[in-house]
Protein backbone atom coordinates (compact mmCIF):
# COMPACT_ATOMS: atom_id res chain seq x y z
CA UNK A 1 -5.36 -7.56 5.63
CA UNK A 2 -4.28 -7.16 2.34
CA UNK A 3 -1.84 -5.18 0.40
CA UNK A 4 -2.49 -3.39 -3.26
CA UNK A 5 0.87 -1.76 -4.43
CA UNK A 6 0.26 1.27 -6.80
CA UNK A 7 2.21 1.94 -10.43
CA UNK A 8 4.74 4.54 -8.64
CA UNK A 9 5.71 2.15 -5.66
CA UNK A 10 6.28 -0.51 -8.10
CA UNK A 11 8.44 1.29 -10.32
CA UNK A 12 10.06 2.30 -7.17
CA UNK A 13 10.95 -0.99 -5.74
CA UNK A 14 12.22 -1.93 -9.51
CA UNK A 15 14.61 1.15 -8.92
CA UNK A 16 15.80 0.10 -5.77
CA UNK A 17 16.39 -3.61 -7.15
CA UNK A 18 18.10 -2.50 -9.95
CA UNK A 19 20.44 0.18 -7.85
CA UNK A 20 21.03 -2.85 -5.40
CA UNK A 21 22.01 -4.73 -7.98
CA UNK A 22 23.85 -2.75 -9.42
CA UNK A 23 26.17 -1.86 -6.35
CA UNK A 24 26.05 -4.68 -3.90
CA UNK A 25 24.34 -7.78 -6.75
CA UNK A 26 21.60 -10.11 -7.48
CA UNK A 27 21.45 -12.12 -4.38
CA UNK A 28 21.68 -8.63 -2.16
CA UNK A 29 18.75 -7.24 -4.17
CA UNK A 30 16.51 -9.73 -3.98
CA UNK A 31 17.04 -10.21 -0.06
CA UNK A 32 16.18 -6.33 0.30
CA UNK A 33 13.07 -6.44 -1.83
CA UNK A 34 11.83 -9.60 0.34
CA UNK A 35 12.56 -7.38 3.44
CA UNK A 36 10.74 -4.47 1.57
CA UNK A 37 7.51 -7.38 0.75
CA UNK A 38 7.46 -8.38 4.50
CA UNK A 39 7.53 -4.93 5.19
CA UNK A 40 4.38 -4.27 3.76
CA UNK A 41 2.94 -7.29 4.43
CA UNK A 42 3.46 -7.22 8.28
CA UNK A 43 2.05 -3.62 8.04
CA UNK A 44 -0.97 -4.91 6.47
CA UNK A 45 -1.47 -7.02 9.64
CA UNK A 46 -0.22 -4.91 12.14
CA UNK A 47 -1.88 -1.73 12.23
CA UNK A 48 -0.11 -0.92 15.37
CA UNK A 49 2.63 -0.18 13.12
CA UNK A 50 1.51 2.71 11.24
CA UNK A 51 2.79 5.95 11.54
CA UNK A 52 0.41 8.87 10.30
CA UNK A 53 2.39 11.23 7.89
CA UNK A 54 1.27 14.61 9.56
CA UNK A 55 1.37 17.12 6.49
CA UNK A 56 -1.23 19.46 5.78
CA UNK A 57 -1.56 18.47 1.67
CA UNK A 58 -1.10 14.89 1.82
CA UNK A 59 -4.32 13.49 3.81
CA UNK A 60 -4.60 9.80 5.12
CA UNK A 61 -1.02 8.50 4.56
CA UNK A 62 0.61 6.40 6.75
CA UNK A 63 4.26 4.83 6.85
CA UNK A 64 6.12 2.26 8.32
CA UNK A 65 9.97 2.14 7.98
CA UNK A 66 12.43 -0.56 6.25
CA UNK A 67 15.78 0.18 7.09
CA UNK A 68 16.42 3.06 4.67
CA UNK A 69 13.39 3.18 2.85
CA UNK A 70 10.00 4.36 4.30
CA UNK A 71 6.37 2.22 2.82
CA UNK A 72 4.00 5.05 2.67
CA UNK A 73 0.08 3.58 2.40
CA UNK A 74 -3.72 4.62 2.38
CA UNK A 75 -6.06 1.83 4.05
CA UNK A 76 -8.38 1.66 1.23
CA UNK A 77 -11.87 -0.06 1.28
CA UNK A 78 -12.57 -3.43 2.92
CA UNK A 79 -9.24 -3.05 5.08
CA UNK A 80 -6.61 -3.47 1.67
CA UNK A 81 -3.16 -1.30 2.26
CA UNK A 82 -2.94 0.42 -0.57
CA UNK A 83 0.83 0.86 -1.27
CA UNK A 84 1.43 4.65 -2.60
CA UNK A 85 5.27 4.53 -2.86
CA UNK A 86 8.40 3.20 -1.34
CA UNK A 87 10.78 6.42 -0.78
CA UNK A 88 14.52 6.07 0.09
CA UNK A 89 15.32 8.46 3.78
CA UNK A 90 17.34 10.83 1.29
CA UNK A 91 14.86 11.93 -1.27
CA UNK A 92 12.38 15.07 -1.29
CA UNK A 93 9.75 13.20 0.00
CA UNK A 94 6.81 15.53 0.87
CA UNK A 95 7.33 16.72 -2.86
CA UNK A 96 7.28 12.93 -4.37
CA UNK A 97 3.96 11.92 -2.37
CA UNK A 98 2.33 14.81 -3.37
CA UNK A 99 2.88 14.31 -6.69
CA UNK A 100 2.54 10.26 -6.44
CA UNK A 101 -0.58 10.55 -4.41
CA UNK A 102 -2.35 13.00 -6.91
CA UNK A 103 -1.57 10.15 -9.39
CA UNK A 104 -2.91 7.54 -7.00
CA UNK A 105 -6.52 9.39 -6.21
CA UNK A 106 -6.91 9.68 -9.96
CA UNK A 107 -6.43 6.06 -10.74
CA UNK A 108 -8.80 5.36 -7.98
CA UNK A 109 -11.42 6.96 -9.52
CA UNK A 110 -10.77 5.55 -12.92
CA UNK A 111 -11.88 2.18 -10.72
């Protein structure tokens, strides 16, 4: 399967390099963002993976976990994971998918 990664997950996994970088350095960040990449990628193989986020206004997301961060997806057409964002354990996160998923239906209509 394959893996589409949406604006707001990209610009998060930029964050999380730079803060990586930024604390712990280069060669640290890139090793966690390669963990984060095989993250998703195994999850786009491995649907036994996938958690189901059970909220009542964010529909058809699933999740898997990377040490502290959590991959939250759609399975869009044809089988593609469509990457919706990449939240750290510590953040508001019903709040930020709701907001980043709103963002992510509209682009999908755009086409």
């Amino acid at each position: 399967m394959r893996h589409r990664i949406y604006p707001a997950a990209r610009h998060r996994l930029i964050e999380i390099w730079r803060y990586t970088d930024r604390i712990w350095g280069e060669k640290r960040a890139d090793q966690y963002i390669r963990g984060l990449y095989h993250a998703i990628e195994k999850a786009a193989s491995s649907r036994h993976l996938w958690r189901k986020l059970e909220h009542e206004e964010i529909a058809g997301i699933f999740f898997v976990r990377y040490k502290h961060h959590y991959i939250f997806f759609r399975e869009l057409e044809k089988g593609v994971l469509g990457v919706v964002n990449v939240l750290h354990e510590n953040m508001d996160i019903p709040n930020r998918l709701k907001e980043d998923s709103n963002n992510t239906v509209a682009e999908e209509s755009r086409g």
